[in-house]
PDB file of N, CA and C in Angstrom:
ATOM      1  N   UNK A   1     114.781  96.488  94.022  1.00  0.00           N
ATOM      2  CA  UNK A   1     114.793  97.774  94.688  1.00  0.00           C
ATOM      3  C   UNK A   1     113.463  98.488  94.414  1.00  0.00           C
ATOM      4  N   UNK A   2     113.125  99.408  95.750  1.00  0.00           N
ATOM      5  CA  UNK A   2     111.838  99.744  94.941  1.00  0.00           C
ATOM      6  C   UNK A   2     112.319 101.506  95.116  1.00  0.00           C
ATOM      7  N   UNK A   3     111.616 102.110  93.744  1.00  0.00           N
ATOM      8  CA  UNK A   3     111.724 103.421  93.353  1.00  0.00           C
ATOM      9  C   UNK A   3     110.303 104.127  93.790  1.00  0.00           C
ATOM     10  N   UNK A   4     110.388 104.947  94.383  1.00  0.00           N
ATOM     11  CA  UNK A   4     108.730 106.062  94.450  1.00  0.00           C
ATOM     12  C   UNK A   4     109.072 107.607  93.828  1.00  0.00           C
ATOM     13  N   UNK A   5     107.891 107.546  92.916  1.00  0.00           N
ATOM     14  CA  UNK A   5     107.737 108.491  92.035  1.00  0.00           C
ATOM     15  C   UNK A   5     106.211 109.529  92.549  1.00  0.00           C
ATOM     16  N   UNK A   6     106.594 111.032  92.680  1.00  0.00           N
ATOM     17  CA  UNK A   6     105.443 111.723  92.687  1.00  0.00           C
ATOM     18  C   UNK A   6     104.836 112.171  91.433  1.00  0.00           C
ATOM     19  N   UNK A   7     103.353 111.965  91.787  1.00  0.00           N
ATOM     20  CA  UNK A   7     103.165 111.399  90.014  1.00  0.00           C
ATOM     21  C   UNK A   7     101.407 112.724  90.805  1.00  0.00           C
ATOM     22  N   UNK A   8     101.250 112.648  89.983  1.00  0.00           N
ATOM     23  CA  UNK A   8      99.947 113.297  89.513  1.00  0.00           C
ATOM     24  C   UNK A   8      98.277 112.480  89.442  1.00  0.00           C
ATOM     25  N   UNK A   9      98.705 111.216  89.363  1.00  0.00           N
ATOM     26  CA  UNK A   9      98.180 110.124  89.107  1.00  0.00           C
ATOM     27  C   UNK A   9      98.327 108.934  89.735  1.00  0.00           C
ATOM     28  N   UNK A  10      97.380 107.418  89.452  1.00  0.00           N
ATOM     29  CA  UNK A  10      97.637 106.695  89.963  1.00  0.00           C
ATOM     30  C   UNK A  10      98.316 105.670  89.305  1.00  0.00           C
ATOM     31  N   UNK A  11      98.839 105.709  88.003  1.00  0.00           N
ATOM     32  CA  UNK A  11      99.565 104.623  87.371  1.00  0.00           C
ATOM     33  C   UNK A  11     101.011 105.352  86.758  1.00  0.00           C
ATOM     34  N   UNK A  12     101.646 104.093  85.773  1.00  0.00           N
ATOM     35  CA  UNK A  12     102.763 104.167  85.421  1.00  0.00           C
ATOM     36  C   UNK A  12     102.514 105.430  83.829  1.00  0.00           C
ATOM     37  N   UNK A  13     101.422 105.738  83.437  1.00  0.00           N
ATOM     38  CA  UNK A  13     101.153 106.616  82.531  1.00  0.00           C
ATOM     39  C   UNK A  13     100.968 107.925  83.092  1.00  0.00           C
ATOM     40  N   UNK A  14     100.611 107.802  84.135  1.00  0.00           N
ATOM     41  CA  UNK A  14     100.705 109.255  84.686  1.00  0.00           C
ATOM     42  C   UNK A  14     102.047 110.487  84.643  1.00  0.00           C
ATOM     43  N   UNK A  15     101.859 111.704  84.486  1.00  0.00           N
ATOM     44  CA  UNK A  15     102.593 112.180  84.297  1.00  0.00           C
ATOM     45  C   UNK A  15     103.202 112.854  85.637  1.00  0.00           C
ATOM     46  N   UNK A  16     104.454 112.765  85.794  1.00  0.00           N
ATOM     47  CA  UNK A  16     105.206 113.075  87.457  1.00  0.00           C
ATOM     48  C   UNK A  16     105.246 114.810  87.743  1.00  0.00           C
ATOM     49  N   UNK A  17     104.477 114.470  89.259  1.00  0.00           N
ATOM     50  CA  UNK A  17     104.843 116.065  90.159  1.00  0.00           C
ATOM     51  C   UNK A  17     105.722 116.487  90.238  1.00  0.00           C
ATOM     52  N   UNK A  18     106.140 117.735  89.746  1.00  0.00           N
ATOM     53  CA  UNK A  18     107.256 118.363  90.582  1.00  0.00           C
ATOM     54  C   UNK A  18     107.759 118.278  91.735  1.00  0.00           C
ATOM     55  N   UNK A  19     106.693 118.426  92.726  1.00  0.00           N
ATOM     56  CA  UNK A  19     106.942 118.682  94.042  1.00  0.00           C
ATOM     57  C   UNK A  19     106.698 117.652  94.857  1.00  0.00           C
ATOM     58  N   UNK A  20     107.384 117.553  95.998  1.00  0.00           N
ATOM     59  CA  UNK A  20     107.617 116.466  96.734  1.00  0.00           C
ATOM     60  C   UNK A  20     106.762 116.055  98.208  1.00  0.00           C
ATOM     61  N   UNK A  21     106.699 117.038  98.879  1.00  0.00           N
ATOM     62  CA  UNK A  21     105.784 117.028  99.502  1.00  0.00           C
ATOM     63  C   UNK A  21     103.982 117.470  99.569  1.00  0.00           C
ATOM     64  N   UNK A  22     104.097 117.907  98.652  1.00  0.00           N
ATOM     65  CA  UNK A  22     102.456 118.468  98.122  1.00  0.00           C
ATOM     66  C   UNK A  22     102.016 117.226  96.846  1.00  0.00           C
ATOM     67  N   UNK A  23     103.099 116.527  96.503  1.00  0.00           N
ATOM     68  CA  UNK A  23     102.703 115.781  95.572  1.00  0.00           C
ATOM     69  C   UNK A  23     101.086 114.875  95.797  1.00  0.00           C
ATOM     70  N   UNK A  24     100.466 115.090  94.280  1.00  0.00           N
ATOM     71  CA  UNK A  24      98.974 114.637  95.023  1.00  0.00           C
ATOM     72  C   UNK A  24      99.289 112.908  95.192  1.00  0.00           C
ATOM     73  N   UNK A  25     100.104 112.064  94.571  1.00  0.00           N
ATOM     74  CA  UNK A  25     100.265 110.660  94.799  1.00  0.00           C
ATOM     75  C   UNK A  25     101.736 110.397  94.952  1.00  0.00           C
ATOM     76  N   UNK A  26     102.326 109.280  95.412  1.00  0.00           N
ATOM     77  CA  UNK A  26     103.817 108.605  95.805  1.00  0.00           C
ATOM     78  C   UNK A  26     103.020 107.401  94.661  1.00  0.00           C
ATOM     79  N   UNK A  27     104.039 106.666  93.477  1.00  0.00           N
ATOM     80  CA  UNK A  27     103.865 105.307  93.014  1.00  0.00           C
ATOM     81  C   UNK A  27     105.248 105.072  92.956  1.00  0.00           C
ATOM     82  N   UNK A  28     104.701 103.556  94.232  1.00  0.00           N
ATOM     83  CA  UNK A  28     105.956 102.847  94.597  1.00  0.00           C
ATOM     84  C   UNK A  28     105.989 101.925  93.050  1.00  0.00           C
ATOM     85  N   UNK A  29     107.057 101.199  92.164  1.00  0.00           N
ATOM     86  CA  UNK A  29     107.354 100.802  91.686  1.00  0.00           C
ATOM     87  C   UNK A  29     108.529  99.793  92.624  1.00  0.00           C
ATOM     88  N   UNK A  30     108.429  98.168  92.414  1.00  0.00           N
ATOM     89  CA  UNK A  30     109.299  97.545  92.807  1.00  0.00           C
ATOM     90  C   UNK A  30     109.887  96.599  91.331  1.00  0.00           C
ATOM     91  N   UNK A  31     111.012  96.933  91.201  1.00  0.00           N
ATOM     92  CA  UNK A  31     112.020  96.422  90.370  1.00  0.00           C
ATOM     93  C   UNK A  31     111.594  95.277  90.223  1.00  0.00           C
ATOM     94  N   UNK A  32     112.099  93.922  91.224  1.00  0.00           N
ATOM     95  CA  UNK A  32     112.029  92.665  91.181  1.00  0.00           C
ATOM     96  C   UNK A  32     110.691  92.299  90.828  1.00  0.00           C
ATOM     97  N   UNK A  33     109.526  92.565  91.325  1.00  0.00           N
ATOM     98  CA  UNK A  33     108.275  92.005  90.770  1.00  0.00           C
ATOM     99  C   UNK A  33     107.578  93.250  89.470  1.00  0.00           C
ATOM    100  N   UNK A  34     108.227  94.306  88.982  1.00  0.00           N
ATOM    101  CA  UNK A  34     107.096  95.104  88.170  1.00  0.00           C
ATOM    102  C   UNK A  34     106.744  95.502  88.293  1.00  0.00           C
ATOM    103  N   UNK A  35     105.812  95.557  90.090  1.00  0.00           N
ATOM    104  CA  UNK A  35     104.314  95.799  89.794  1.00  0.00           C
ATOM    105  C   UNK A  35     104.699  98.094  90.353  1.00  0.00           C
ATOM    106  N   UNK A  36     103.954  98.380  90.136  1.00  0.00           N
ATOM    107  CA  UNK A  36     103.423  99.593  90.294  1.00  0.00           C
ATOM    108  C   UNK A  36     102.327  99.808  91.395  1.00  0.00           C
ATOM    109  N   UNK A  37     102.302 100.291  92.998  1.00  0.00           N
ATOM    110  CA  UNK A  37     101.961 100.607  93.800  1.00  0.00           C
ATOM    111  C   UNK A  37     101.412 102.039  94.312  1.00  0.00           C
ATOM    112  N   UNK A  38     100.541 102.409  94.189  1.00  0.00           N
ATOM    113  CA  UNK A  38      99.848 103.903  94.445  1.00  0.00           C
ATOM    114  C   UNK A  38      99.409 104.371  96.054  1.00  0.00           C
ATOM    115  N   UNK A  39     100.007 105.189  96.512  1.00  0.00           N
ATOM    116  CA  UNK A  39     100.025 105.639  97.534  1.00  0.00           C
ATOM    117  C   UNK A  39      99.078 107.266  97.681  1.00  0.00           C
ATOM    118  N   UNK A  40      98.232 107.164  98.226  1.00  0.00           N
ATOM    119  CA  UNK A  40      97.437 108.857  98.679  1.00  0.00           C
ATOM    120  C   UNK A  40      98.091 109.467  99.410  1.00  0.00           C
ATOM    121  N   UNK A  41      98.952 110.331  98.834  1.00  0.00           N
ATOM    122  CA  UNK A  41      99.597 111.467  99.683  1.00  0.00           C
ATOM    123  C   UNK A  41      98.665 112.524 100.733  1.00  0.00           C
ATOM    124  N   UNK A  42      98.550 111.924 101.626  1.00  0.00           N
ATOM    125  CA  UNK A  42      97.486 112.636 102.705  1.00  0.00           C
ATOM    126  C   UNK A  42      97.937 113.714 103.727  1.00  0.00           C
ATOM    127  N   UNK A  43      99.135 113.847 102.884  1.00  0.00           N
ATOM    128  CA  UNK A  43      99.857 115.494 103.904  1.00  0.00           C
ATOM    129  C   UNK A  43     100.480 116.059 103.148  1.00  0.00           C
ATOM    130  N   UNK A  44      99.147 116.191 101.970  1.00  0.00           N
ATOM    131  CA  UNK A  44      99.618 117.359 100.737  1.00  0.00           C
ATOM    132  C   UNK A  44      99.057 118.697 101.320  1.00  0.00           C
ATOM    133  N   UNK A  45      98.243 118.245 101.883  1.00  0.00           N
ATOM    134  CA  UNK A  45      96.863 119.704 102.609  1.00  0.00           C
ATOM    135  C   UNK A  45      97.998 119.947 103.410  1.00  0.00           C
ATOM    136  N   UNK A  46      98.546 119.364 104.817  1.00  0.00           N
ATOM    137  CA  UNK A  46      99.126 119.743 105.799  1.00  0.00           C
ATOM    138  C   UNK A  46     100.035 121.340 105.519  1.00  0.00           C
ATOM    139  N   UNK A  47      99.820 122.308 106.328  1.00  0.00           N
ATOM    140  CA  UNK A  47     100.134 123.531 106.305  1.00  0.00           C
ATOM    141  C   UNK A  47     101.603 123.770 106.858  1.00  0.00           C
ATOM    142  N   UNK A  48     102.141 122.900 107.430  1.00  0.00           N
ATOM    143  CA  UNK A  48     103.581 122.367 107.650  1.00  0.00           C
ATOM    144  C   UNK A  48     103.564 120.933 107.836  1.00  0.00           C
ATOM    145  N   UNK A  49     104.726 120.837 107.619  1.00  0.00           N
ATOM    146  CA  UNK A  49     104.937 119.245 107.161  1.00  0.00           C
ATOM    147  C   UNK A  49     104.715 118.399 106.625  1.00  0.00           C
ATOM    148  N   UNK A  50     104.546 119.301 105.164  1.00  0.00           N
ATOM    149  CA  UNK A  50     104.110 118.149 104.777  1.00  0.00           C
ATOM    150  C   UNK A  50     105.245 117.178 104.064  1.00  0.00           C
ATOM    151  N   UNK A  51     106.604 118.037 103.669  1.00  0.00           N
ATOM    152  CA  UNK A  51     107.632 117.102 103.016  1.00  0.00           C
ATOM    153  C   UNK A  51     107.980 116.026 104.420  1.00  0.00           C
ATOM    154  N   UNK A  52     108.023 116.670 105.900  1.00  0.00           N
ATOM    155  CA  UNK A  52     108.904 115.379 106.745  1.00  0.00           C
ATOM    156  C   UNK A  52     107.865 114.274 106.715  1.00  0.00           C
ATOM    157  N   UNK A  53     106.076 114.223 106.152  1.00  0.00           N
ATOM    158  CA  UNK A  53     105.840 113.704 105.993  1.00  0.00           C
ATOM    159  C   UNK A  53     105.457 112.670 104.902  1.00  0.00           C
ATOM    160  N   UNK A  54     105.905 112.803 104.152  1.00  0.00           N
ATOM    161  CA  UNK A  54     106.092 112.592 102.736  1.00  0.00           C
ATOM    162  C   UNK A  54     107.397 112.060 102.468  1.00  0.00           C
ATOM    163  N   UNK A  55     108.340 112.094 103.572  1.00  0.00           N
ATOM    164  CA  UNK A  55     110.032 111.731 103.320  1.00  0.00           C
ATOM    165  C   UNK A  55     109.747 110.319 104.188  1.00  0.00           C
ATOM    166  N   UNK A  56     108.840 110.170 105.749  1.00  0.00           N
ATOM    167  CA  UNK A  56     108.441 109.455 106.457  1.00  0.00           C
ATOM    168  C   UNK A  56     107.614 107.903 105.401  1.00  0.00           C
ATOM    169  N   UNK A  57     107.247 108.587 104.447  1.00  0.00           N
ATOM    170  CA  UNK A  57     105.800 107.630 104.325  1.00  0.00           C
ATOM    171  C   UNK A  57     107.087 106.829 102.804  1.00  0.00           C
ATOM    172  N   UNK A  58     107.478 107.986 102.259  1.00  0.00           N
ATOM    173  CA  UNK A  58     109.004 107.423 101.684  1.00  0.00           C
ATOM    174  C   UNK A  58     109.778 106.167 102.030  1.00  0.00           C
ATOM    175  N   UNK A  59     110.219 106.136 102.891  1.00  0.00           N
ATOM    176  CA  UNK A  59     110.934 105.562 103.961  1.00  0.00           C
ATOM    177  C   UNK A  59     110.391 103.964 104.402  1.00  0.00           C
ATOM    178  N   UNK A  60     109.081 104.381 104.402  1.00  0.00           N
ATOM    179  CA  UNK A  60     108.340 103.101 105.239  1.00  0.00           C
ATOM    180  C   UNK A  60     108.429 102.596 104.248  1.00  0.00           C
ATOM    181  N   UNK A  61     107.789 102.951 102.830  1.00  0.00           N
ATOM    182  CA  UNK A  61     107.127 102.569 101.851  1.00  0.00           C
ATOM    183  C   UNK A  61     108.365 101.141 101.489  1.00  0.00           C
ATOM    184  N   UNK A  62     109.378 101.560 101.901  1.00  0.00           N
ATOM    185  CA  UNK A  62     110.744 100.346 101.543  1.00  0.00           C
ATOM    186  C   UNK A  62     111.521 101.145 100.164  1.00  0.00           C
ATOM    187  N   UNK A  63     111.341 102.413  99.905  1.00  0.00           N
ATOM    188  CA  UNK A  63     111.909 102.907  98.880  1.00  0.00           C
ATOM    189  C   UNK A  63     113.211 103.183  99.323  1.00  0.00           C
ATOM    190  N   UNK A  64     114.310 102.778  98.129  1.00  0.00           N
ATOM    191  CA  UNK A  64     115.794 103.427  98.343  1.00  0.00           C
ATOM    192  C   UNK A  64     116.073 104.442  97.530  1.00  0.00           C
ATOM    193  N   UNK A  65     115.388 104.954  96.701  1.00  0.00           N
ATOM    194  CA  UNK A  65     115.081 105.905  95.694  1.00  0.00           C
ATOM    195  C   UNK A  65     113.947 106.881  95.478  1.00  0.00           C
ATOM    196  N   UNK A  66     114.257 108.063  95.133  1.00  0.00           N
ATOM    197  CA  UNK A  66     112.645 108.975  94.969  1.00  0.00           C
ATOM    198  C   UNK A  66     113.235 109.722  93.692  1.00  0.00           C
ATOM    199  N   UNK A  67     112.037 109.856  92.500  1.00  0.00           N
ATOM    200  CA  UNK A  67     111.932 110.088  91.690  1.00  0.00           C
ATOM    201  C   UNK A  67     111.350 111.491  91.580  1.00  0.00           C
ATOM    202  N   UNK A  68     111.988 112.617  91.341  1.00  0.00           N
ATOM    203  CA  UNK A  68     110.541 114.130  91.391  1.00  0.00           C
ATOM    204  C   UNK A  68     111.137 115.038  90.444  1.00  0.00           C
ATOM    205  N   UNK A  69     110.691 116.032  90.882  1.00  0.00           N
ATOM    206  CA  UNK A  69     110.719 117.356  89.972  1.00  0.00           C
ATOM    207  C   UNK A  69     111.774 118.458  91.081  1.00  0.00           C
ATOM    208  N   UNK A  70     111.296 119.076  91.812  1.00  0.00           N
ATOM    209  CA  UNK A  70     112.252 119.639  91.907  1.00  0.00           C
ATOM    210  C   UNK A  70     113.138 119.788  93.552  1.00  0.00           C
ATOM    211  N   UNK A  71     112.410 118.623  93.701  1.00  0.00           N
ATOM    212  CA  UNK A  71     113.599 117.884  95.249  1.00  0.00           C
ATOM    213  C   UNK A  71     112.954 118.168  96.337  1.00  0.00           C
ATOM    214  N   UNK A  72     113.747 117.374  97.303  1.00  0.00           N
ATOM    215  CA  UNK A  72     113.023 117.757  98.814  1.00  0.00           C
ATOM    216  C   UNK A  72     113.546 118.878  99.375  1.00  0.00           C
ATOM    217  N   UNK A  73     112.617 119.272 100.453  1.00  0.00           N
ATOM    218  CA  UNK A  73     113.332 120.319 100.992  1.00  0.00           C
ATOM    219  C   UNK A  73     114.227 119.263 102.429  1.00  0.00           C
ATOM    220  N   UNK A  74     114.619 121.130 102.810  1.00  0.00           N
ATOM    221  CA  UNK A  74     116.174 120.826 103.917  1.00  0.00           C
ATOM    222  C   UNK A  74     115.715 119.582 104.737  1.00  0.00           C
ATOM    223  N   UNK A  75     114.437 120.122 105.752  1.00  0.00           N
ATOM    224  CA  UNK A  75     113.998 118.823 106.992  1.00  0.00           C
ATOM    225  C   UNK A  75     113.963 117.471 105.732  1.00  0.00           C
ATOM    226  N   UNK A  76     113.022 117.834 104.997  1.00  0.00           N
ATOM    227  CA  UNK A  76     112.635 116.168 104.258  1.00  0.00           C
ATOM    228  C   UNK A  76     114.241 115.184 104.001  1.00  0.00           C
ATOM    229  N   UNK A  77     114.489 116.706 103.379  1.00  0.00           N
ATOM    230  CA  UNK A  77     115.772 115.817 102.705  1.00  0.00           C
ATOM    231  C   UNK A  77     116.948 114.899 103.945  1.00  0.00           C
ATOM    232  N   UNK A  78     116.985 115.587 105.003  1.00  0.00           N
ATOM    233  CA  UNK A  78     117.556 114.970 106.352  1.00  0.00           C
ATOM    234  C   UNK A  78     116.607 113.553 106.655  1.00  0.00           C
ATOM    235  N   UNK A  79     116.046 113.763 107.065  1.00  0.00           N
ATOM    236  CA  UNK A  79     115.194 112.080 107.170  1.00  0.00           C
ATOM    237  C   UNK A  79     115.414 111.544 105.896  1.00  0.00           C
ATOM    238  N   UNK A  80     115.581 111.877 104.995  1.00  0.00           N
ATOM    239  CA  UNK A  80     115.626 111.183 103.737  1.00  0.00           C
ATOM    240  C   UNK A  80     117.028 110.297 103.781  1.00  0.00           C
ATOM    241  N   UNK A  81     118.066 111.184 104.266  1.00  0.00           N
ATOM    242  CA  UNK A  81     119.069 110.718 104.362  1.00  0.00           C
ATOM    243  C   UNK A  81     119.509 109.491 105.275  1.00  0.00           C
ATOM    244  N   UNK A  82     118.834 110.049 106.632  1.00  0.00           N
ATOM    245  CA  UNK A  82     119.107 109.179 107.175  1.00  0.00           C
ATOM    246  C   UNK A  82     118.637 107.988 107.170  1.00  0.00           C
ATOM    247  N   UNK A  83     117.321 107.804 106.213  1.00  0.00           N
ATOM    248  CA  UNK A  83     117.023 106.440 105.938  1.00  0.00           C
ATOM    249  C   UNK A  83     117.344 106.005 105.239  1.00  0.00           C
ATOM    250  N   UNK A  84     118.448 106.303 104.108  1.00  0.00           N
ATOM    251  CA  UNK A  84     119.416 105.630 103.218  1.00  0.00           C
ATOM    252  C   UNK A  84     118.587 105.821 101.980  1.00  0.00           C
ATOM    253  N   UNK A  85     117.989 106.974 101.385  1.00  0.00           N
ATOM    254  CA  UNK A  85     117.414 107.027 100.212  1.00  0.00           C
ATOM    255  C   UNK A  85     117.790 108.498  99.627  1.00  0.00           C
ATOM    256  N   UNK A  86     118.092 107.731  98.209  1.00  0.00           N
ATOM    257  CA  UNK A  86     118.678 108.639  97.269  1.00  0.00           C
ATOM    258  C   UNK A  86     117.669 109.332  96.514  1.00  0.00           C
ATOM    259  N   UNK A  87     117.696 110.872  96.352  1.00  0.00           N
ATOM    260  CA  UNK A  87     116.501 111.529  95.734  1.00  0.00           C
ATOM    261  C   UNK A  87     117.222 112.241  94.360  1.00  0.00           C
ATOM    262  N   UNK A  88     116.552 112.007  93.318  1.00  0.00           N
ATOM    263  CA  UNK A  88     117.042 112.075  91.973  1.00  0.00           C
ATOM    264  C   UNK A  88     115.986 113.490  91.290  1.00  0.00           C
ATOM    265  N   UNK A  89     116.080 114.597  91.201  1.00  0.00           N
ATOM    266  CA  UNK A  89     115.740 115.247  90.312  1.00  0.00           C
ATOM    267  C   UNK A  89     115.713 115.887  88.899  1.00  0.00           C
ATOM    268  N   UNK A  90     114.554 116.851  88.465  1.00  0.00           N
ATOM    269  CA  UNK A  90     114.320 117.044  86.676  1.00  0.00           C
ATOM    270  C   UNK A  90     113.723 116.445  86.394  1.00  0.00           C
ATOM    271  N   UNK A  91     112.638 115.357  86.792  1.00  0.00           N
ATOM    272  CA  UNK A  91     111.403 114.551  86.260  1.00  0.00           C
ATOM    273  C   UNK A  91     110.278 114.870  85.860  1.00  0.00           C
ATOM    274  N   UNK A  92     109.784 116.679  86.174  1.00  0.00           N
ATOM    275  CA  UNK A  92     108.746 117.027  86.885  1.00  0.00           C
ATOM    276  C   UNK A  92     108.173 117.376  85.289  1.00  0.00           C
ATOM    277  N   UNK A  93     108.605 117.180  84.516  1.00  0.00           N
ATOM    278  CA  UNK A  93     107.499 117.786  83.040  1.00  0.00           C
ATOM    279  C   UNK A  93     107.374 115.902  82.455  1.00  0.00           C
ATOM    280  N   UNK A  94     107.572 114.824  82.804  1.00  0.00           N
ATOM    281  CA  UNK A  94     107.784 114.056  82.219  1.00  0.00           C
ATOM    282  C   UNK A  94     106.468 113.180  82.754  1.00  0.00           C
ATOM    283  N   UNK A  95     106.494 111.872  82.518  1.00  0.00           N
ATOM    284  CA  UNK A  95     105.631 110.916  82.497  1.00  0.00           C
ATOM    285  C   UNK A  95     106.792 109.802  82.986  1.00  0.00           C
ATOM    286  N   UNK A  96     105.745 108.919  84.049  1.00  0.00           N
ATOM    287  CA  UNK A  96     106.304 108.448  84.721  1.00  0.00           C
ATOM    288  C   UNK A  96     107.150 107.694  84.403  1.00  0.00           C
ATOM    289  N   UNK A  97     106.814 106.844  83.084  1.00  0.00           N
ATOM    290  CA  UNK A  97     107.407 105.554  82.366  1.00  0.00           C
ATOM    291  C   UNK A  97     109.039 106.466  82.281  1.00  0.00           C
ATOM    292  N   UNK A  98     108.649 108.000  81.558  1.00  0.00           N
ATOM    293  CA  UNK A  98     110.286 108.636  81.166  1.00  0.00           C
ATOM    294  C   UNK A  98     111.042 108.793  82.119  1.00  0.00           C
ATOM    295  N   UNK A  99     110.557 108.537  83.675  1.00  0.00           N
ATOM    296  CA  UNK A  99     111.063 109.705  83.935  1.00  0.00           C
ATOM    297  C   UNK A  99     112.061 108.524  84.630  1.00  0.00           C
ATOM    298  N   UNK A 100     111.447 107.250  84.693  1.00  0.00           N
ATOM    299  CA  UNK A 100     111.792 105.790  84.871  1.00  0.00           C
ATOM    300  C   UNK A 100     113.233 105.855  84.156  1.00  0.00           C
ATOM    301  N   UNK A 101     112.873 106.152  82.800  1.00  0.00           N
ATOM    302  CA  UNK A 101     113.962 105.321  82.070  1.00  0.00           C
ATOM    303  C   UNK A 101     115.117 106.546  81.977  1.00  0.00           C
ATOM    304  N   UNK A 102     114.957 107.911  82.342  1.00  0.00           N
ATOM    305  CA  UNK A 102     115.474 109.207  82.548  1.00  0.00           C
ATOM    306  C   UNK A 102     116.803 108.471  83.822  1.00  0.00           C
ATOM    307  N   UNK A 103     115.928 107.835  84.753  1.00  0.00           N
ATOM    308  CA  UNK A 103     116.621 107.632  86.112  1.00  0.00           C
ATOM    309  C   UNK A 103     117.646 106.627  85.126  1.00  0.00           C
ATOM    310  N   UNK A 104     117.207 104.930  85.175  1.00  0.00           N
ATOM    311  CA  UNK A 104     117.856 104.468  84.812  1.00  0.00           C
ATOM    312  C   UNK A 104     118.970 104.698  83.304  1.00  0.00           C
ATOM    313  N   UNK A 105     119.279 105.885  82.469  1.00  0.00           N
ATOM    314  CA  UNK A 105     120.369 106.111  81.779  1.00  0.00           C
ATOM    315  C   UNK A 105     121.568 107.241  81.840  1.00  0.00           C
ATOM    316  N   UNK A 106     120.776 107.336  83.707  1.00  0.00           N
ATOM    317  CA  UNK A 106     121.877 108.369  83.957  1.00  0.00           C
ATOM    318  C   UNK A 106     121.104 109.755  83.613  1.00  0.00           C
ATOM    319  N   UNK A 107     119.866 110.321  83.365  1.00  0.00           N
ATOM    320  CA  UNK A 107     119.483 111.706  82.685  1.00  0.00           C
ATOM    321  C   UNK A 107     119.272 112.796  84.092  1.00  0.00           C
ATOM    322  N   UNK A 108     118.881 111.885  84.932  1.00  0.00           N
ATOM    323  CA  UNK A 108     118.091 112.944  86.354  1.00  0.00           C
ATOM    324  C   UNK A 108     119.651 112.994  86.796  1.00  0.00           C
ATOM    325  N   UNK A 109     119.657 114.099  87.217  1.00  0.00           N
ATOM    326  CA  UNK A 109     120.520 114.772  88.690  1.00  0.00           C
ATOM    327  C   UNK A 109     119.987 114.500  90.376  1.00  0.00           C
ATOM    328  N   UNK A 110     121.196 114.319  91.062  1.00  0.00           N
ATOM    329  CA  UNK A 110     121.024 113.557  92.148  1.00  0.00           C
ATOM    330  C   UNK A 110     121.082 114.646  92.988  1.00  0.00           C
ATOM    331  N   UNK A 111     119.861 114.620  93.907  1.00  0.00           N
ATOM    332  CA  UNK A 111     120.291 115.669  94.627  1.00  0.00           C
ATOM    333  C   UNK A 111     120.963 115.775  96.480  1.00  0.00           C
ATOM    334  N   UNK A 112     121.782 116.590  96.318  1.00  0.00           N
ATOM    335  CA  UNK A 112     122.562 116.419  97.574  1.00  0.00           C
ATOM    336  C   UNK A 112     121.569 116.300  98.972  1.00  0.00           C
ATOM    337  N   UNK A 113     122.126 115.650  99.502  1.00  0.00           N
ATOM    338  CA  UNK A 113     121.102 115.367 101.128  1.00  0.00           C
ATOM    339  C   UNK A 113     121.921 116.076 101.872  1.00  0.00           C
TER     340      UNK A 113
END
């Protein structure tokens, strides 16, 4: 499965954005192979839209999961939904590796779509 995290940064040491659509990077993480994938959030500037675009690039990315701080908004979170991805918040003071292992023991709150 792959998880995307808004991170601040371009690796798994980086510490995670709050915010979801202004986030300055998306790192896709895929389960089955490990690896850690960095994405340029290029509709952080955008003056609207930038979460439906950021829920869009979500989506493509093959993520069934999003990792953040303090959630998508209403539009994002609707496309979010309808592409079958679950958005998990409370990450946003953490580092990515925590906010990883936050998700996987049950610590983040799921937030309603």
């Amino acid at each position: 499965m792959k998880i995307l995290f808004t991170t601040k940064g371009e690796s798994s040491l980086a510490m995670m954005d709050p915010r979801f659509g202004r986030a300055d990077f998306m790192l896709i993480y895929d389960e089955e192979t490990k690896e850690f994938k960095p994405l340029a959030n290029e509709a952080k500037e955008d003056a609207h839209g930038a979460g439906l675009k950021a829920a869009t690039l979500a989506i493509s990315s093959g993520a069934k999961v999003v990792i953040t701080g303090n959630g998508a908004g209403d539009k994002a979170s609707e496309i979010l939904k309808k592409g079958g991805v679950e958005v998990y918040v409370g990450a946003g003071q953490m580092k990515v590796k925590e906010a990883y292992e936050a998700y996987k023991t049950g610590q983040l709150e799921k937030q309603e779509l």
